[in-house]
Protein backbone atom coordinates (compact mmCIF):
# COMPACT_ATOMS: atom_id res chain seq x y z
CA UNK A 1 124.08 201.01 -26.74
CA UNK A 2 126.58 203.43 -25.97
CA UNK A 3 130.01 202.60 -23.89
CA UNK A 4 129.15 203.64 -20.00
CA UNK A 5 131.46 205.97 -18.47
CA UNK A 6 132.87 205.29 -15.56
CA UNK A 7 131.21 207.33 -12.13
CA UNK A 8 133.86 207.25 -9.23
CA UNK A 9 133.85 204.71 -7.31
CA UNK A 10 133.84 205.84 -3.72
CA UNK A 11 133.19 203.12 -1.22
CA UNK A 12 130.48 201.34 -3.52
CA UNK A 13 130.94 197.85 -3.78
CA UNK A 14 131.19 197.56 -7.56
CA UNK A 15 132.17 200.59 -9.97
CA UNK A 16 128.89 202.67 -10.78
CA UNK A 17 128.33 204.22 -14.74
CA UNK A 18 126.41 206.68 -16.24
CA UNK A 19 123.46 204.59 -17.50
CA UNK A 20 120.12 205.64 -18.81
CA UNK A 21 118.21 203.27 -19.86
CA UNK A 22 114.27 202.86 -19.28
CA UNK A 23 112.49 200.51 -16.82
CA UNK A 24 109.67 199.42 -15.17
CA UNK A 25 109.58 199.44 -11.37
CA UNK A 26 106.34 197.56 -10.07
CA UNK A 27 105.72 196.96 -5.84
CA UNK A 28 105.94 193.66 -4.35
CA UNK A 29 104.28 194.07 -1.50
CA UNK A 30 102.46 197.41 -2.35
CA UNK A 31 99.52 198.35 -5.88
CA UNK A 32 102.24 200.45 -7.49
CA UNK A 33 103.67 200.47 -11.00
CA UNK A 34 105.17 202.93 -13.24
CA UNK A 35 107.80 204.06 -15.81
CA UNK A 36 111.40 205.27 -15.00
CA UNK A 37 114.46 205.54 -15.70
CA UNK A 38 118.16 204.93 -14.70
CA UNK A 39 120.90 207.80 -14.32
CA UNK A 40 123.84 205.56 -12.97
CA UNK A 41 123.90 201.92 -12.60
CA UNK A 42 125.93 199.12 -11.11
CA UNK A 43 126.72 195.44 -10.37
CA UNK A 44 124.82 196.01 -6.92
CA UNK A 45 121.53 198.84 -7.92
CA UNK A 46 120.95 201.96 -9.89
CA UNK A 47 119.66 205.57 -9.35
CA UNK A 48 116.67 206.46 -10.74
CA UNK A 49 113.90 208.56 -11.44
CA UNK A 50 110.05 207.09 -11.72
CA UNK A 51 107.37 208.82 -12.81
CA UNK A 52 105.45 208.13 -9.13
CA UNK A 53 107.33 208.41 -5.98
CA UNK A 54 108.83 204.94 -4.36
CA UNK A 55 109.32 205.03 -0.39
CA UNK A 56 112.23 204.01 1.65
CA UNK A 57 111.78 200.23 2.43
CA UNK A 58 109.54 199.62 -0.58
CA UNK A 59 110.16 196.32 -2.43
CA UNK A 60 109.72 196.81 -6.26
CA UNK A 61 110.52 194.34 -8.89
CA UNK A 62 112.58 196.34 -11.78
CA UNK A 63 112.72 195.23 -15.65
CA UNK A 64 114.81 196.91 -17.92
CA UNK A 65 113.07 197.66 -21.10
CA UNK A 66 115.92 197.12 -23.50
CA UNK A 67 117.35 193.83 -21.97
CA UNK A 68 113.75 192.63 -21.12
CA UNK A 69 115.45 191.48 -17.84
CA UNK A 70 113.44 191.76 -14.18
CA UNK A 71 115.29 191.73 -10.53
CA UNK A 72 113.67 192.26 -7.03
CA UNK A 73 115.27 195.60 -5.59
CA UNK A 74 114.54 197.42 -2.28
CA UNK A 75 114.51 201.08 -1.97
CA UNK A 76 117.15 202.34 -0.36
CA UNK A 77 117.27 206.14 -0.91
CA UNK A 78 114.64 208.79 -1.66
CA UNK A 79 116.25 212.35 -2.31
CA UNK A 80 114.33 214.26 0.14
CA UNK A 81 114.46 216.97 -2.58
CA UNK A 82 112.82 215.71 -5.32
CA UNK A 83 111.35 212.21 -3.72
CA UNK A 84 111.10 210.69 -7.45
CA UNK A 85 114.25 210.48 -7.78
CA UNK A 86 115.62 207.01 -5.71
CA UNK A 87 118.41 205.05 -4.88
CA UNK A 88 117.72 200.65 -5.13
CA UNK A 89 119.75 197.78 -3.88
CA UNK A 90 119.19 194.88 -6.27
CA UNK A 91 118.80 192.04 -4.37
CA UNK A 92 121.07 189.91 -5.81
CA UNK A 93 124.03 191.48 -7.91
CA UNK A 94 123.59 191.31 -11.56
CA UNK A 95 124.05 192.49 -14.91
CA UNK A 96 120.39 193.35 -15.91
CA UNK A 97 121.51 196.53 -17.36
CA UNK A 98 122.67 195.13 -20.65
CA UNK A 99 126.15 196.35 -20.44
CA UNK A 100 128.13 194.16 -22.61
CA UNK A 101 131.69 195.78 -21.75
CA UNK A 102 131.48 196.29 -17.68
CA UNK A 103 134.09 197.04 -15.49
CA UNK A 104 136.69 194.62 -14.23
CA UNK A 105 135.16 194.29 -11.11
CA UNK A 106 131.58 193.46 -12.17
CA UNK A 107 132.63 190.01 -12.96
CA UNK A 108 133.42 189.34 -9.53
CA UNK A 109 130.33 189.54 -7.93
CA UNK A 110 131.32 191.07 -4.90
């Protein structure tokens, strides 16, 4: 896998980078899987693109293809423009990503 770059950080809570890497997303509470993808990723969620549109609110379980790792995430964001394309809030912060050289403060947990 290829060294992430670095996405500024803004006010996230752990540094975001450039990450694609393909998943599953599957509803907890709602009949809905399908295949995606990430664009950036960190400690804390991901934007991504799924090939159905989630919903703000929706609770989706998300496994990463290549790590063969699963988290619970909630929808947080749905571009309004293209409403496949969504921001999720993992809900506990982890690595499932399978980036084996993340940033400093990734290892914080914050």
């Amino acid at each position: 896998m290829d060294t992430p770059k670095p996405v500024a950080r803004e006010s996230r809570r752990s540094t975001r980078v450039r990450l694609n890497v393909a998943i599953k997303a599957r509803g907890l509470n709602e009949p809905i899987t399908c295949e995606g993808e990430t664009h950036d990723a960190n400690l804390h969620g991901a934007l991504i693109t799924t090939s159905l549109p989630l919903r703000v609110g929706m609770m989706i379980e998300v496994r990463v293809i290549p790590t063969g790792k699963c988290a619970s995430a909630k929808v947080i964001y749905v571009d309004p423009d293209r409403p496949r394309h969504s921001g999720i809030r993992l809900e506990q912060p982890q690595n499932i990503w399978g980036i084996t050289l993340p940033p400093d403060d990734w290892s914080s947990g914050r």
